[in-house]
N, C-alpha and C. Protein backbone atom coordinates (compact mmCIF):
# COMPACT_ATOMS: atom_id res chain seq x y z
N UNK A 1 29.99 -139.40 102.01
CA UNK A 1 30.31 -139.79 103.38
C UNK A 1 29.37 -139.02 104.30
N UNK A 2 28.60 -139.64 105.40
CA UNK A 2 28.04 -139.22 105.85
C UNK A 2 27.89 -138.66 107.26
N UNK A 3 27.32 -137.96 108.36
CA UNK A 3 27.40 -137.69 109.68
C UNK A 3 27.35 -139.15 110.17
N UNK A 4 28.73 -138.94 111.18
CA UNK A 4 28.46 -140.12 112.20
C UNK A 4 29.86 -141.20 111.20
N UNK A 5 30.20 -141.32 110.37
CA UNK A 5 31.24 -142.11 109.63
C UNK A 5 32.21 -142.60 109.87
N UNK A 6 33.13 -143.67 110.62
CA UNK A 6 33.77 -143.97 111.06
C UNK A 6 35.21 -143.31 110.98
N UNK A 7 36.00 -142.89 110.98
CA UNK A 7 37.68 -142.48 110.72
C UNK A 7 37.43 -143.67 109.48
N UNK A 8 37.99 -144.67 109.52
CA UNK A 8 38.16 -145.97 108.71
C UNK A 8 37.81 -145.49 107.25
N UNK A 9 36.29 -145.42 107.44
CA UNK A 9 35.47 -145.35 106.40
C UNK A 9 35.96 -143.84 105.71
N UNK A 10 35.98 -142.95 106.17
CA UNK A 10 36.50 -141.55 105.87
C UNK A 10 37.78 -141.45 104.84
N UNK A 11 38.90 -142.53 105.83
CA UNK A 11 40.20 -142.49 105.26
C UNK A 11 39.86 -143.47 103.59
N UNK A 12 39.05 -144.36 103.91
CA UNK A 12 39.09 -144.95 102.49
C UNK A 12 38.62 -144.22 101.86
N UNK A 13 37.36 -143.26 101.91
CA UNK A 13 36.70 -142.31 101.01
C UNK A 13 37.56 -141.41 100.44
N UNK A 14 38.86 -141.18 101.26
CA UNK A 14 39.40 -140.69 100.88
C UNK A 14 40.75 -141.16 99.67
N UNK A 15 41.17 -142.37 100.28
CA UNK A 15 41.84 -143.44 99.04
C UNK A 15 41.18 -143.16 97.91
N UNK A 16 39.81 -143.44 97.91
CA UNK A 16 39.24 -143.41 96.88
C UNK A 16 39.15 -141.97 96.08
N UNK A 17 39.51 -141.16 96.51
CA UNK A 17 39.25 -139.79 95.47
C UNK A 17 40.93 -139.55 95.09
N UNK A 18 41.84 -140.08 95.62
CA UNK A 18 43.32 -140.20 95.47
C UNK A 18 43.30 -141.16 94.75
N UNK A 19 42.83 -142.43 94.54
CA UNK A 19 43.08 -143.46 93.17
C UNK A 19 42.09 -142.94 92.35
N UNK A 20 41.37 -142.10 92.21
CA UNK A 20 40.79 -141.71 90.87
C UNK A 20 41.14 -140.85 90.31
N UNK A 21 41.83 -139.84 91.20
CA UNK A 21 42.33 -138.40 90.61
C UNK A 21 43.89 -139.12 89.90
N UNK A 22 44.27 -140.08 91.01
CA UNK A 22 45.81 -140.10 90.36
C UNK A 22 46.85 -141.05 89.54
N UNK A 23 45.25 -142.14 89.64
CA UNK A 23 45.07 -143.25 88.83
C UNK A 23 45.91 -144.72 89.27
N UNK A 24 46.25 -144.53 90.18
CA UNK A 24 47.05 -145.93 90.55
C UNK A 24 46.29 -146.85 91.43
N UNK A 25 46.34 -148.13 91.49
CA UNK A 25 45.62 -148.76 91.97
C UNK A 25 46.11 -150.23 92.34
N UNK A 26 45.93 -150.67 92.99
CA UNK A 26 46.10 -152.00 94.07
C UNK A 26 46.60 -152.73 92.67
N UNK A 27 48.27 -153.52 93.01
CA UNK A 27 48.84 -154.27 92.34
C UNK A 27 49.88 -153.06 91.08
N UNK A 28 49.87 -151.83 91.51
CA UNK A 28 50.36 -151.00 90.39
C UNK A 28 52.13 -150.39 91.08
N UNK A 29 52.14 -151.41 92.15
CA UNK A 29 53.74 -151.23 93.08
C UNK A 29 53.75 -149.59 93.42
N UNK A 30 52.65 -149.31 94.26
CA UNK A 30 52.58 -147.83 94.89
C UNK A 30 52.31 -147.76 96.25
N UNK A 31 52.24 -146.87 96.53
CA UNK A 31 51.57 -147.04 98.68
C UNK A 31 50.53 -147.34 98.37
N UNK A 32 49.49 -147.64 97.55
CA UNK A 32 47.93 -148.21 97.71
C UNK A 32 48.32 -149.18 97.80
N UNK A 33 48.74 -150.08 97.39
CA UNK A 33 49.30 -151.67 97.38
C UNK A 33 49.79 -151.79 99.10
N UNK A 34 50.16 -150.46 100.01
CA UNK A 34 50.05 -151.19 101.36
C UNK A 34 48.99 -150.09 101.91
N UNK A 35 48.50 -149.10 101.73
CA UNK A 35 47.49 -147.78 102.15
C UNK A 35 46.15 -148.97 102.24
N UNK A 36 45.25 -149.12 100.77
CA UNK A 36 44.09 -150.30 100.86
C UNK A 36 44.14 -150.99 101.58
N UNK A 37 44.78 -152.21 101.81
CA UNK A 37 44.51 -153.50 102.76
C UNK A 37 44.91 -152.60 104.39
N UNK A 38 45.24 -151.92 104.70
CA UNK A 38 45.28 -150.84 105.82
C UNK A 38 44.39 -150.61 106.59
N UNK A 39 43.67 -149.98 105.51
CA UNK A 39 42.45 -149.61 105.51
C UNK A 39 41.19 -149.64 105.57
N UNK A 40 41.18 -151.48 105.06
CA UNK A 40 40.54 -152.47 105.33
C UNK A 40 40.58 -153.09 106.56
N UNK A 41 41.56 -153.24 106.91
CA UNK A 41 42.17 -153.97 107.96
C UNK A 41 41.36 -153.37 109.11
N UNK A 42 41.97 -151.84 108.96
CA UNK A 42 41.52 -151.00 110.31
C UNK A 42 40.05 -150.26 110.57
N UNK A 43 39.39 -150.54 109.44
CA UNK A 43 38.02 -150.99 109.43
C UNK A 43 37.21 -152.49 110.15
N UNK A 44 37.85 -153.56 109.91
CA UNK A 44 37.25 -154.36 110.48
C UNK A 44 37.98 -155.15 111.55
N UNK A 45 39.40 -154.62 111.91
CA UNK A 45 40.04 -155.29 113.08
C UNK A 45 41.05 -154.82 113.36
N UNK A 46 41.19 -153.40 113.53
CA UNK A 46 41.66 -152.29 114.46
C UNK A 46 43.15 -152.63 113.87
N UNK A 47 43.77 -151.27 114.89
CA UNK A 47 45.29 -150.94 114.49
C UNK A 47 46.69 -151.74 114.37
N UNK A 48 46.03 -153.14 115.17
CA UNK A 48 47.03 -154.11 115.10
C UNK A 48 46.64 -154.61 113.46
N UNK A 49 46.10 -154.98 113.11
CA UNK A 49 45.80 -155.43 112.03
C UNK A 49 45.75 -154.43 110.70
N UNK A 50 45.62 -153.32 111.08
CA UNK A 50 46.06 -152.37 109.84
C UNK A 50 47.82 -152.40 109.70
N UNK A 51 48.42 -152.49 110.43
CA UNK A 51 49.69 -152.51 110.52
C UNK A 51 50.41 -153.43 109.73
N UNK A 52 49.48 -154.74 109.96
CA UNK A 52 50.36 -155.97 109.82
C UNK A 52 49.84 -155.94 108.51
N UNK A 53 48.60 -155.19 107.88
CA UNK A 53 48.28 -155.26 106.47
C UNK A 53 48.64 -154.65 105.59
N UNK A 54 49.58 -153.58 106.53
CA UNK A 54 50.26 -152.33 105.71
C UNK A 54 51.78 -153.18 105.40
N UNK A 55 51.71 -153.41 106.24
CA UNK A 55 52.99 -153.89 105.86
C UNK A 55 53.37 -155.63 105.36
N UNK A 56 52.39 -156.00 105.11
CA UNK A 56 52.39 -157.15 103.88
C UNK A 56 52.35 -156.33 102.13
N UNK A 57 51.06 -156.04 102.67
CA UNK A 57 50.94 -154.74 101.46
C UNK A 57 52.24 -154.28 100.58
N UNK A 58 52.88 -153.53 101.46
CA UNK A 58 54.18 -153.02 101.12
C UNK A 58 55.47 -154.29 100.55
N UNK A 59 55.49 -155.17 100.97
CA UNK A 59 56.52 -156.05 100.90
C UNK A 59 55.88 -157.28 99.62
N UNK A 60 54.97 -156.57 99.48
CA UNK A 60 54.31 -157.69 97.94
C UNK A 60 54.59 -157.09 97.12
N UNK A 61 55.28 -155.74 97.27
CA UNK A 61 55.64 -154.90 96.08
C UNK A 61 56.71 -154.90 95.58
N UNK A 62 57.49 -155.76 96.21
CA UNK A 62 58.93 -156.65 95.47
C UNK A 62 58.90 -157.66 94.92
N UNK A 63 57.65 -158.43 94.52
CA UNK A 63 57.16 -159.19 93.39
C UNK A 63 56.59 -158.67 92.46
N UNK A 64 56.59 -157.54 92.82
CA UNK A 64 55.38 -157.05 91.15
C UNK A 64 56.58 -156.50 90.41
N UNK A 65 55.61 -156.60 88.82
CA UNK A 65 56.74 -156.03 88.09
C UNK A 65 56.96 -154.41 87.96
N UNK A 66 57.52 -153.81 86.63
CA UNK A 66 57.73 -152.16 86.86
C UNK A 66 56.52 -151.21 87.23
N UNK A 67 56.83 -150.65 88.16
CA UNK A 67 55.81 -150.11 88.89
C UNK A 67 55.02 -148.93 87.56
N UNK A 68 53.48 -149.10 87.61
CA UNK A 68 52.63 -148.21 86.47
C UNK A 68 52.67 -147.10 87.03
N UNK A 69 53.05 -146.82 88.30
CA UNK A 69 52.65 -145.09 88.43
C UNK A 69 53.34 -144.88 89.71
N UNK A 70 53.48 -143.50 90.27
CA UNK A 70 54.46 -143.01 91.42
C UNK A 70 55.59 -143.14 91.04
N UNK A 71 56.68 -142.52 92.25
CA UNK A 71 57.90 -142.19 91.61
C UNK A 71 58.49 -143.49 90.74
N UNK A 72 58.51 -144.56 91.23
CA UNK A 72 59.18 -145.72 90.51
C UNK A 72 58.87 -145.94 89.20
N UNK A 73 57.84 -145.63 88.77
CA UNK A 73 57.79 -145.63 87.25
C UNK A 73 58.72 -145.25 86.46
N UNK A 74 59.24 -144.38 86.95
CA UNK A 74 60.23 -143.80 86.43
C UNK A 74 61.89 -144.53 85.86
N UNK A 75 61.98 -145.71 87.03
CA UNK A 75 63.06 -146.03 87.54
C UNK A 75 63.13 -147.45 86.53
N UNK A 76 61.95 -147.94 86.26
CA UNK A 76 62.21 -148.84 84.73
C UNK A 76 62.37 -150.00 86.02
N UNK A 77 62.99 -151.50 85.44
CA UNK A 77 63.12 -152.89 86.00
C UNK A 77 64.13 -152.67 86.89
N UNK A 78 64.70 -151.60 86.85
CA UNK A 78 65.71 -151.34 88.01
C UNK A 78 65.53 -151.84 89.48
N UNK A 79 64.36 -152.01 89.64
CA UNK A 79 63.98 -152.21 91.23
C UNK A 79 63.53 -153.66 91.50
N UNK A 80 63.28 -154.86 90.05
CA UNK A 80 62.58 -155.76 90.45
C UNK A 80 63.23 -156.78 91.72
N UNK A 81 62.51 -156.80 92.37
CA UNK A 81 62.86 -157.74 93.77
C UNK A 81 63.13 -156.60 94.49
N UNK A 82 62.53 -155.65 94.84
CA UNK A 82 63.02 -154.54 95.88
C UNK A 82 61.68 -154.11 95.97
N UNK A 83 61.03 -153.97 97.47
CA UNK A 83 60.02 -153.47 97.75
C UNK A 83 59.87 -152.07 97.61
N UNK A 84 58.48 -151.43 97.21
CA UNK A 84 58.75 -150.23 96.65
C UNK A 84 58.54 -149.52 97.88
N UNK A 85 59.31 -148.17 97.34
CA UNK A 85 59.84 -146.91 98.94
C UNK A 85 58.68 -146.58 99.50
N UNK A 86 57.90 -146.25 98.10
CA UNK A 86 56.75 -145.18 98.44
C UNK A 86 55.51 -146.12 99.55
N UNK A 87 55.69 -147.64 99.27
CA UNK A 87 54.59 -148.46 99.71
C UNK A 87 55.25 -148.72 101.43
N UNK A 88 56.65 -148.31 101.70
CA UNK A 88 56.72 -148.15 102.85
C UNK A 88 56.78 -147.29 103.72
N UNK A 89 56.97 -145.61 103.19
CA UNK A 89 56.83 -144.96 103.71
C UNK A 89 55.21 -144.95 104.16
């Protein structure tokens, strides 16, 4: 990341060293599943639109199945049809 780097760009650089260190990744029913499209969002069309991407994000995570990683992994099919916590906090 370089001098001059947007916030946007920063925060994803930073997603990105948090999905590699901790291995979860878009579609794995975690806050990246609403954090990414966020992030995207608020990269190319500001805070109204990170919002509304965070929070699609988050609410697609009551279609996926048992979550691969974060606390819900834990919690087994217990949750299917329930958006996950962590993707809304």
């Amino acid at each position: 990341l370089g001098f001059g780097a947007t916030l946007p760009k920063a925060l994803l650089a930073g997603l990105d060293r948090m999905t590699f260190y901790g291995g979860a990744k878009v579609g794995d029913r975690t806050m990246v599943d609403a954090l990414e499209p966020a992030l995207k969002a608020l990269d190319t069309g500001g805070l109204e639109a990170a919002a509304t991407a965070a929070r699609h994000g988050a609410e697609a995570t009551a279609a996926m199945q048992k979550a691969k990683a974060g606390r819900s992994a834990y919690i087994g099919r217990q949750l299917d049809g329930v958006a996950d916590p962590g993707a809304f906090a």
